[in-house]
Protein backbone atom coordinates (compact mmCIF):
# COMPACT_ATOMS: atom_id res chain seq x y z
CA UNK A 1 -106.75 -138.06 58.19
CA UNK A 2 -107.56 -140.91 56.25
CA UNK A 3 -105.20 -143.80 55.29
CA UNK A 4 -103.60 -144.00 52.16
CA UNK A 5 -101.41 -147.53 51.31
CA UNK A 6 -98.10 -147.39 50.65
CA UNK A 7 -97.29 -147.66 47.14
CA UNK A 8 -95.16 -151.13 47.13
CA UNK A 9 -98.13 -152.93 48.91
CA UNK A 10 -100.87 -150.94 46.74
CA UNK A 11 -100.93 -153.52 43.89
CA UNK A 12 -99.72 -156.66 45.35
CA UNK A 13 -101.75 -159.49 45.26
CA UNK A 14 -102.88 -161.61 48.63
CA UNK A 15 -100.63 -164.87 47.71
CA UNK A 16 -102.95 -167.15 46.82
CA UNK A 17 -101.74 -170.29 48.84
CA UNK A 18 -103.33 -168.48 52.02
CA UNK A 19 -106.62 -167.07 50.23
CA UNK A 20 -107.65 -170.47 49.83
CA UNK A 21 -106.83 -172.11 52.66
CA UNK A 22 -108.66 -168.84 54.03
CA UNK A 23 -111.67 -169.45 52.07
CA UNK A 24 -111.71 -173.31 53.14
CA UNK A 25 -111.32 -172.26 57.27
CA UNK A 26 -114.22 -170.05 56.20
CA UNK A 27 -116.78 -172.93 54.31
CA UNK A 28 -115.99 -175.34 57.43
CA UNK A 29 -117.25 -172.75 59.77
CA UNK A 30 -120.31 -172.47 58.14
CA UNK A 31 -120.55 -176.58 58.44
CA UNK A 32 -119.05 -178.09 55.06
CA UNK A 33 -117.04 -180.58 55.43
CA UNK A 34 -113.95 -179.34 53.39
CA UNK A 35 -110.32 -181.16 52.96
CA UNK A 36 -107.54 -178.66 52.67
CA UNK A 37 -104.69 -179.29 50.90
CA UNK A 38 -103.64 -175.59 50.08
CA UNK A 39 -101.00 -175.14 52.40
CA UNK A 40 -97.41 -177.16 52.90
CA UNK A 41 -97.88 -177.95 56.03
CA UNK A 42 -96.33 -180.88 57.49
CA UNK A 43 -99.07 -183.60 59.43
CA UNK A 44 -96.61 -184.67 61.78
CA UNK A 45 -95.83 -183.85 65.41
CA UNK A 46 -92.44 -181.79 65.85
CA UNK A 47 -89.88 -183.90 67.09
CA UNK A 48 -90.20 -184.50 70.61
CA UNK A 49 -86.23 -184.01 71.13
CA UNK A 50 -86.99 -181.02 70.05
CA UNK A 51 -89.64 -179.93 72.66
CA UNK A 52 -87.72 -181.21 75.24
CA UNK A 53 -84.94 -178.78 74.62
CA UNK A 54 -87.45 -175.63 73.91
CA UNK A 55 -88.88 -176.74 77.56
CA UNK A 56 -85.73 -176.91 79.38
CA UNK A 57 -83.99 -173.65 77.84
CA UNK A 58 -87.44 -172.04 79.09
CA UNK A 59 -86.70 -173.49 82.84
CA UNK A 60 -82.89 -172.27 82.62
CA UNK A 61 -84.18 -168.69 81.83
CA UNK A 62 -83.05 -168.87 78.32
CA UNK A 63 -85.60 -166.33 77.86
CA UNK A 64 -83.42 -162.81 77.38
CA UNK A 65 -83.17 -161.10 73.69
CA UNK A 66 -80.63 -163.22 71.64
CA UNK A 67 -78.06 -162.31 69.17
CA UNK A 68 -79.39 -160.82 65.79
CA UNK A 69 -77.58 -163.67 63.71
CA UNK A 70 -78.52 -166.42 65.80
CA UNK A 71 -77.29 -168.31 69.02
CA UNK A 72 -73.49 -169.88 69.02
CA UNK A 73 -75.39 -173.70 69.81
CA UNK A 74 -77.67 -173.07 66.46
CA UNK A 75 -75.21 -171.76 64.25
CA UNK A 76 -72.58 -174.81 65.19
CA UNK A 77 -75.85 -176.85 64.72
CA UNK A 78 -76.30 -175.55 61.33
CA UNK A 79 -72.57 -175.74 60.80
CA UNK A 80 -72.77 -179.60 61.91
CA UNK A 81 -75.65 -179.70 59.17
CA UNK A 82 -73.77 -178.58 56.53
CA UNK A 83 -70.93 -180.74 56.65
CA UNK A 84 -73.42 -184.19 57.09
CA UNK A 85 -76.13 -183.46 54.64
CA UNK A 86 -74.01 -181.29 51.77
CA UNK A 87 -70.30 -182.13 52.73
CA UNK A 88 -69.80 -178.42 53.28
CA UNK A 89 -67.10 -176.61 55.46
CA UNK A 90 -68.55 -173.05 56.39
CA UNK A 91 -67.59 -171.07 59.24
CA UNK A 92 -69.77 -169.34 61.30
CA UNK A 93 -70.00 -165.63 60.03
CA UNK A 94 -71.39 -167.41 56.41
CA UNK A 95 -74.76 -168.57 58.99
CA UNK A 96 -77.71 -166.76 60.29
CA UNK A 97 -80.71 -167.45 61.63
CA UNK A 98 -84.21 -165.67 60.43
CA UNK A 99 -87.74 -165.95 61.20
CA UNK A 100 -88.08 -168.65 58.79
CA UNK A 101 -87.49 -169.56 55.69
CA UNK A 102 -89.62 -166.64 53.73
CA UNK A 103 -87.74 -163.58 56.14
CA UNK A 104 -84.21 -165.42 54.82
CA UNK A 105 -85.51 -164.50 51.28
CA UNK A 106 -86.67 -161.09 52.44
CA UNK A 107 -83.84 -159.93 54.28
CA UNK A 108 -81.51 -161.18 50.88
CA UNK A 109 -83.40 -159.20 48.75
CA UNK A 110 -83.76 -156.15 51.12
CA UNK A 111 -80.75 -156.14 51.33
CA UNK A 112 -79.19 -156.34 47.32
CA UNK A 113 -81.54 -154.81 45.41
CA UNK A 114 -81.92 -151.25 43.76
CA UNK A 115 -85.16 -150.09 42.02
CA UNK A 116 -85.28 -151.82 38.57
CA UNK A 117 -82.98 -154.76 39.57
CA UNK A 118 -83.71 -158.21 37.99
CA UNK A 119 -84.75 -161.50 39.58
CA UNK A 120 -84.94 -164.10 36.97
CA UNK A 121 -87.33 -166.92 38.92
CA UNK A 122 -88.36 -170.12 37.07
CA UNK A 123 -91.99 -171.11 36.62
CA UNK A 124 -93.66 -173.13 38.40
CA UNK A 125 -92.04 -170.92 41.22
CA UNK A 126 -93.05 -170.46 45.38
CA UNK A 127 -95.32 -167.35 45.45
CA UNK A 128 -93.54 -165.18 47.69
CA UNK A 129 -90.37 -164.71 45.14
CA UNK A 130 -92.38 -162.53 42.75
CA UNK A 131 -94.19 -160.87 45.61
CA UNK A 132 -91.38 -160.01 47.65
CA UNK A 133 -89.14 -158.87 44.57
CA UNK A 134 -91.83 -157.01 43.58
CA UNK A 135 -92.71 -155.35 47.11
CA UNK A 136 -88.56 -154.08 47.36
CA UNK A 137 -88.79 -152.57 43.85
CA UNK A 138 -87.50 -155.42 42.14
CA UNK A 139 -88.54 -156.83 38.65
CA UNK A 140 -89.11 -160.59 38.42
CA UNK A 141 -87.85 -161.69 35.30
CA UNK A 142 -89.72 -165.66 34.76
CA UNK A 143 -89.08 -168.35 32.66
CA UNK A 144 -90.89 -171.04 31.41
CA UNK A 145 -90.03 -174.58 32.75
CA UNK A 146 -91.77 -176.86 30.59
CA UNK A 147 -93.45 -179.96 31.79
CA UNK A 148 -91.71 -182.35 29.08
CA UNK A 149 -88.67 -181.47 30.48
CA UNK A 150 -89.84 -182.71 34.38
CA UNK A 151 -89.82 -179.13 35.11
CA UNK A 152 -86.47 -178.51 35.19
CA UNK A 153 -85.32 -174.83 33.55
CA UNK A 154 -83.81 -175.04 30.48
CA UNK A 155 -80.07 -173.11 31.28
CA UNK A 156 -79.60 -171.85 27.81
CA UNK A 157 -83.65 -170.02 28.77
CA UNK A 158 -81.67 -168.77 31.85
CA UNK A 159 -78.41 -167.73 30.06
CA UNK A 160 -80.75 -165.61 27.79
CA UNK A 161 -83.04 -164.50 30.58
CA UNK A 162 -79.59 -162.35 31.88
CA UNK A 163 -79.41 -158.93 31.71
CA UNK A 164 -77.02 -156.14 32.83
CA UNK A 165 -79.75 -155.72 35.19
CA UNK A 166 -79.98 -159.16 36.40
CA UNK A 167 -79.29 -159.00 40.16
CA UNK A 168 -80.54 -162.56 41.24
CA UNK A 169 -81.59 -166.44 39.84
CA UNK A 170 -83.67 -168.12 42.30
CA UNK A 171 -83.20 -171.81 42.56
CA UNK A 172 -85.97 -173.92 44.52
CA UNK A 173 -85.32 -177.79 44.37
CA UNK A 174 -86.85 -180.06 45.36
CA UNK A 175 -89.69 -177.42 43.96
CA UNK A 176 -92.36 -176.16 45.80
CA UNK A 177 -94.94 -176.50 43.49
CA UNK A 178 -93.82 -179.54 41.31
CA UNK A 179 -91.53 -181.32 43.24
CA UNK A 180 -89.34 -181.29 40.61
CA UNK A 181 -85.35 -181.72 41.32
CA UNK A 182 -82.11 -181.20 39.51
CA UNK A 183 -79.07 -183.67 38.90
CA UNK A 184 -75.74 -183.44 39.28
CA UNK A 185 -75.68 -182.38 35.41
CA UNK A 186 -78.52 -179.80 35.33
CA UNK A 187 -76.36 -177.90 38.34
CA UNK A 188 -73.14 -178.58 36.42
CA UNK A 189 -75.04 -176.60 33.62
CA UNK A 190 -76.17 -173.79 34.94
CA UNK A 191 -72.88 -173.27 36.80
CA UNK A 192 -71.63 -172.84 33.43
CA UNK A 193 -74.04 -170.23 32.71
CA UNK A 194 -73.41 -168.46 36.08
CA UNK A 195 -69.72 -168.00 35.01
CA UNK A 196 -70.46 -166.29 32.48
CA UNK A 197 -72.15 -163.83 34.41
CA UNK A 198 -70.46 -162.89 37.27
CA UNK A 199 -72.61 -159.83 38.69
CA UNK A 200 -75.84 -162.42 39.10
CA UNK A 201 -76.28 -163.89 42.61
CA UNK A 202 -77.74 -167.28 43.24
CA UNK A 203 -80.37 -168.23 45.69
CA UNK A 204 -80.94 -171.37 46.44
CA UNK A 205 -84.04 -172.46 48.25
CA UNK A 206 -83.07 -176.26 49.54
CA UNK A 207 -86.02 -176.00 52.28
CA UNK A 208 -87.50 -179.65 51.02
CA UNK A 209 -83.30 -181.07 50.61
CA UNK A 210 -84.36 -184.11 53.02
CA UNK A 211 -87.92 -185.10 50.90
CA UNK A 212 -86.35 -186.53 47.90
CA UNK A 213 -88.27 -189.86 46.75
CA UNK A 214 -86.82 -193.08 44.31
CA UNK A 215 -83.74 -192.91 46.35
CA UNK A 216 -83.06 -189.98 45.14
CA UNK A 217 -80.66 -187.48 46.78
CA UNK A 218 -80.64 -183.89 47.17
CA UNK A 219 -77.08 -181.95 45.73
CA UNK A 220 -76.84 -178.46 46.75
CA UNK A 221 -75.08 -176.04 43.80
CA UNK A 222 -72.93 -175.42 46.38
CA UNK A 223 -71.09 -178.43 46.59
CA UNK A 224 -71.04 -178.71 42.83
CA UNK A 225 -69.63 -175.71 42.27
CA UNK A 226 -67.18 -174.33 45.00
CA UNK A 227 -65.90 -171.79 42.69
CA UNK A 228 -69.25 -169.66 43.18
CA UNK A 229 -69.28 -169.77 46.88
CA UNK A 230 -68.83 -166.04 46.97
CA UNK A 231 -72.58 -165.57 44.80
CA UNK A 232 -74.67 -168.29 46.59
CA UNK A 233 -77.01 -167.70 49.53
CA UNK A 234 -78.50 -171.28 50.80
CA UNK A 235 -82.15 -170.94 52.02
CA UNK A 236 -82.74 -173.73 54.56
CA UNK A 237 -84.95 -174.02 58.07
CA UNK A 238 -86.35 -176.55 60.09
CA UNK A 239 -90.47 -176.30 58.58
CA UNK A 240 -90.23 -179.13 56.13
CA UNK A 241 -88.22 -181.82 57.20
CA UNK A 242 -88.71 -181.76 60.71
CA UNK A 243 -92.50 -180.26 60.43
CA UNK A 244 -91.79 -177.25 62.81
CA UNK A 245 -93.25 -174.46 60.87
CA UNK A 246 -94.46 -172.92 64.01
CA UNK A 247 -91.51 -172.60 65.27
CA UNK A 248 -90.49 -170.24 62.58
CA UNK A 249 -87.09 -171.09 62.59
CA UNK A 250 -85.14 -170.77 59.34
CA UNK A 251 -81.30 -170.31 58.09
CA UNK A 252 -78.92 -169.29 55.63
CA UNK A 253 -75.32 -170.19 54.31
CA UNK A 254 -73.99 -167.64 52.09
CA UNK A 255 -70.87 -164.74 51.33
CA UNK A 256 -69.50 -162.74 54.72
CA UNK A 257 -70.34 -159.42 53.22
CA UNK A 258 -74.11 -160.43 51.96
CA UNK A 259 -75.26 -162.49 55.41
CA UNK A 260 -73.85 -159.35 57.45
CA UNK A 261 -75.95 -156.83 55.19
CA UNK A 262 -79.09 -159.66 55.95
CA UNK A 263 -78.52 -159.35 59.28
CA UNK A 264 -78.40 -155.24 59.60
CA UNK A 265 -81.99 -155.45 57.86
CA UNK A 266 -83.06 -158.19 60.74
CA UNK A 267 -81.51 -156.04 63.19
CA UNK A 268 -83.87 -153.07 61.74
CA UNK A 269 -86.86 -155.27 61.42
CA UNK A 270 -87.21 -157.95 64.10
CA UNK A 271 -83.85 -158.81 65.83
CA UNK A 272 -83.21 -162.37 66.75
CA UNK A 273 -85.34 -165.42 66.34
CA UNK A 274 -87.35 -166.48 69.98
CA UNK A 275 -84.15 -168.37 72.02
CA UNK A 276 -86.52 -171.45 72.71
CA UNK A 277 -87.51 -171.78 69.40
CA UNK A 278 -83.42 -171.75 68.32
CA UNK A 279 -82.48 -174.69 70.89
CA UNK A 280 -85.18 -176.99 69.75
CA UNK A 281 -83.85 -176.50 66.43
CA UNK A 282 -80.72 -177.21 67.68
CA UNK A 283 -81.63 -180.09 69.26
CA UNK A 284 -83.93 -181.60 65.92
CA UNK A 285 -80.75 -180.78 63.98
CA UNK A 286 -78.59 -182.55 65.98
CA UNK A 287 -81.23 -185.53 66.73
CA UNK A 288 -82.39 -189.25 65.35
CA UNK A 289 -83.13 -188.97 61.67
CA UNK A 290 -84.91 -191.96 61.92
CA UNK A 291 -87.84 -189.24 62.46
CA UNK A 292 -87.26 -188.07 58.87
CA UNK A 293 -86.92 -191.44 57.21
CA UNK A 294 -90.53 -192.25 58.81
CA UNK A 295 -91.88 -189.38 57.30
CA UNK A 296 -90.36 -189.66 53.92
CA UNK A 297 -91.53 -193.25 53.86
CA UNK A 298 -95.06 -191.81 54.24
CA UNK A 299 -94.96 -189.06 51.75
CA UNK A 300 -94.04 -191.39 49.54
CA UNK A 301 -97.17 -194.04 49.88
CA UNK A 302 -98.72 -190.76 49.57
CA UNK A 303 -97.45 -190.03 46.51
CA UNK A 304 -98.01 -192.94 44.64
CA UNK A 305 -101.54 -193.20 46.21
CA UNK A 306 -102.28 -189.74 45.20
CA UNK A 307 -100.88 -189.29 41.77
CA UNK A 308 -101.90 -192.83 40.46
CA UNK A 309 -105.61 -191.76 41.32
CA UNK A 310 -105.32 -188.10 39.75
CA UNK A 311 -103.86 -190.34 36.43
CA UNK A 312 -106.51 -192.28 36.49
CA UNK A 313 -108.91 -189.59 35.85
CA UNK A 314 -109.88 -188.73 32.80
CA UNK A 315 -109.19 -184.92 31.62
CA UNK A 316 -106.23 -184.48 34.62
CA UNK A 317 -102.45 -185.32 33.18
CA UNK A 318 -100.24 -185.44 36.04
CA UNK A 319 -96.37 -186.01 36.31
CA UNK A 320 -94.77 -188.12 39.01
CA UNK A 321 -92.93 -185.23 41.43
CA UNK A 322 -89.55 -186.59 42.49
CA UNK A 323 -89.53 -184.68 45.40
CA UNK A 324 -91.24 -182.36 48.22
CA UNK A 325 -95.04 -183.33 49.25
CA UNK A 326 -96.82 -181.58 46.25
CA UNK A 327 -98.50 -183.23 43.23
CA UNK A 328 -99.43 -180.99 40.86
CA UNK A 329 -101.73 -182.17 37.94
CA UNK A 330 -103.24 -180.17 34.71
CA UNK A 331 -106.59 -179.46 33.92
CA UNK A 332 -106.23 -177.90 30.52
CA UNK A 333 -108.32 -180.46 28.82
CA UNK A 334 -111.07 -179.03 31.19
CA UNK A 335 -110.23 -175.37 30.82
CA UNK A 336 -113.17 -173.66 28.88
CA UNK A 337 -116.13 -176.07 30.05
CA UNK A 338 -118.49 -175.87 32.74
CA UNK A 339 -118.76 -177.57 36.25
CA UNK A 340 -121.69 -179.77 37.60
CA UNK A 341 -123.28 -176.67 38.88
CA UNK A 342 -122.95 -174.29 36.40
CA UNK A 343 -119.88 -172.12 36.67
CA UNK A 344 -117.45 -171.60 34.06
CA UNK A 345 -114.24 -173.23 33.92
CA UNK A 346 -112.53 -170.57 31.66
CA UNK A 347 -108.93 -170.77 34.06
CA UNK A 348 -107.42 -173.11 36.89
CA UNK A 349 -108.67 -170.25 39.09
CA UNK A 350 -112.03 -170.73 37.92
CA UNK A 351 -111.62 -174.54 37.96
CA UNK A 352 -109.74 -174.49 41.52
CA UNK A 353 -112.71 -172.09 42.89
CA UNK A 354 -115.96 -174.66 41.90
CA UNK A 355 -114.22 -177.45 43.01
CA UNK A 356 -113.78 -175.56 46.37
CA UNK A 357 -117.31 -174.69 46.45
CA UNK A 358 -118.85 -177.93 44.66
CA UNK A 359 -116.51 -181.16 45.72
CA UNK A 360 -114.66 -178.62 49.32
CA UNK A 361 -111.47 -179.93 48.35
CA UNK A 362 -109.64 -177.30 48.40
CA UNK A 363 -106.20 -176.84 46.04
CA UNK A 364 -104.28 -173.77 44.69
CA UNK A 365 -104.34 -172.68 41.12
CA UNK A 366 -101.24 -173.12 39.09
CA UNK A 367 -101.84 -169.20 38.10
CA UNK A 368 -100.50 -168.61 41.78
CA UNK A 369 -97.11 -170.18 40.75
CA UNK A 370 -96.63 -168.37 37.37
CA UNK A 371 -97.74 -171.69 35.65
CA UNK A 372 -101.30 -172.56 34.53
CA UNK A 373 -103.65 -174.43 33.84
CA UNK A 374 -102.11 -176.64 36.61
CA UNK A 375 -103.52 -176.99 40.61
CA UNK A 376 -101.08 -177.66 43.09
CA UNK A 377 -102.13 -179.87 46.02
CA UNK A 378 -100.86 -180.93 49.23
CA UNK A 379 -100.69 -184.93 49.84
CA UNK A 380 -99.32 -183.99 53.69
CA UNK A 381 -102.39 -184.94 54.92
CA UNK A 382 -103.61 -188.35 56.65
CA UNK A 383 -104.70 -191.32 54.03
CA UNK A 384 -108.27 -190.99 54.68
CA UNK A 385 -108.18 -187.56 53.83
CA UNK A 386 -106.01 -187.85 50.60
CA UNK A 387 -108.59 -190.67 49.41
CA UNK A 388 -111.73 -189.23 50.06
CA UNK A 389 -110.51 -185.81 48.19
CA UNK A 390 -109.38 -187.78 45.24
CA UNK A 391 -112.59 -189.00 45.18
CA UNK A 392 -114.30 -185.89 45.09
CA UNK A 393 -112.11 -184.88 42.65
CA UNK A 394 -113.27 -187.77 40.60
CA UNK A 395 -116.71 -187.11 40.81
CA UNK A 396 -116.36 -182.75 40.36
CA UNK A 397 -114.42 -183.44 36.76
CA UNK A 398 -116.55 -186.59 35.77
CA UNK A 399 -120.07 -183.80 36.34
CA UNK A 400 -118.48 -181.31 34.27
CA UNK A 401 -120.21 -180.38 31.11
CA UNK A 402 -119.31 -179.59 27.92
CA UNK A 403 -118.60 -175.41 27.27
């Protein structure tokens, strides 16, 4: 017999975050020298406190199949977290524990929606909302956050996004790809909206809470508005903040009835999250946060480093993101031109492709997150690095010729 796809997967696109940092692995082993900065992936060690704990579970024989929502010393852990970092008071049956971050999302909307059900998701949005959504049967539903406004979604755009059919609104802030964030007043407002619709479900995505820059700080909806504790699922895990993506450890806070449907679909999929894994999280969770102040300090050097050299060149506009480790500059000034070698520049996937294969620095195009012509880069990557790409950068838009 011969294989035939199933029908969810037939049409859905590769996301484009991992085609390119594919396509980068791929120049360097034929010998280019390429900078990556496709994926969000931390450049720091995981914390050491951390290892420690993973190491000595692993000598106690913490090594047996653990619970489906997660082990009692996590979930207090994450319990512990909530109460420090959001001045929340949940009890343990509101927690699990998930194969990171992106199987939190999955096992929400496995387990929520119907064929034809809405998910309204603001542009610039994380890939894998759209995909997923899509892949369960679900319609994503996006809206247009516009630049001017710091990328922030407009909540009378949301309120008229809302449909009988409207089953979700995905929050992600600090945003993955703009690094935008939201004020106690932009949460306010939408919670208005949200009242007004009481069958819509909220998820909030607050995996890059701790990288807030300008002394900024991160304010879950949550703790804003109490009242809709009973229609918001927090998305959390332990990949940004305290770089452990490996690890694949990520968590949620949300209503009794949705986290026990999340975890019967994590029960019917993968079961519980590797034990050694869940008590170096503990441990990190627990630990110095001196660890995350370092790092924040860094990203944001980074940040001015990186986005005062993008603004410097002309043809690139590029906002100031007040949060995450993501600048993410336009091009559309250079949309419709060609590059020092020849090939067209008709769309940032174009544009993000030549300067792969011209400059190897490789970025994502903004057409990936639902916004173009924009490229999203990665400045979680060592100085050196960061400056020598910007450079090349430089050079690839001052070669380009006219259309």
């Amino acid at each position: 017999m011969s294989f035939t796809i199933a029908s969810r997967l037939a049409d859905l696109p590769r996301p484009a975050t991992i085609a390119m940092a594919a396509r980068a692995r791929e120049l360097r082993g034929q010998g280019a020298d390429v900078i990556s900065l496709a994926l969000g992936q931390p450049d720091f060690p995981s914390p050491p406190e951390a290892i420690e704990a993973a190491y000595a579970a692993a000598k106690a024989g913490d090594t047996g199949y653990p619970p489906i929502p997660g082990q009692k010393p996590l979930i207090d852990a994450i319990a512990r977290k909530f109460r420090r970092d959001n001045a929340l008071d949940v009890t343990s049956d509101r927690i699990m524990v998930a194969n990171g971050g992106k199987q939190i999302i999955f096992n929400a909307l496995m387990a929520s929606l119907e064929t034809g059900d809405e998910v309204i998701v603001p542009a610039p949005y994380w890939v894998s909302y759209p995909l997923i959504t899509r892949m369960l049967g679900g319609v994503p539903v996006e809206i247009r956050c516009r630049e001017e406004n710091g990328f922030r979604p407009d909540p009378e755009t949301i309120r008229k996004a809302i449909t009988l059919r409207t089953k979700w609104l995905v929050l992600n802030f600090p945003n993955n790809p703009t690094g935008a964030i939201l004020e106690r007043q932009d949460l306010e407002a939408i919670a208005d909206v949200l009242r007004e619709a009481p069958h819509v479900l909220v998820m909030s995505d607050e995996i890059y809470e701790h990288l807030t820059f300008d002394g900024k700080k991160h304010l879950s909806l949550l703790s804003v508005a109490p009242d809709l504790a009973d229609r918001i699922l927090i998305v959390n895990g332990m990949a940004k903040a305290y770089a452990m993506t490996g690890w694949r450890v990520g968590f949620a806070c949300g209503p009794v009835p949705l986290i026990q449907a999340m975890v019967a679909v994590q029960g019917n999929s993968t079961s519980g999250v590797c034990t050694l894994a869940q008590a170096g999280s503990v441990a990190a969770l627990d630990g110095d946060a001196d660890g995350i102040a370092r790092m924040l300090e860094t990203y944001e050097r980074r940040r001015g480093m990186v986005v005062g050299a993008l603004q410097d060149i002309p043809g690139l506009t590029c906002v100031m993101p007040e949060g995450a480790f993501y600048a993410y500059p336009g091009v559309a000034a250079l949309i419709g031109r060609k590059s020092g070698q020849g090939r067209r520049l008709d769309t940032d996937v174009a544009f993000a492709e030549a300067l792969l294969e011209e400059a190897h620095v490789a970025t994502v195009p903004g057409s990936a997150f639902g916004y173009s012509p924009y490229l999203r880069l990665s400045f979680a990557a060592s100085d050196a690095q960061l400056a020598e790409a910007c450079r090349r950068i430089a050079r690839f838009v001052s070669d380009i010729q006219p259309a």
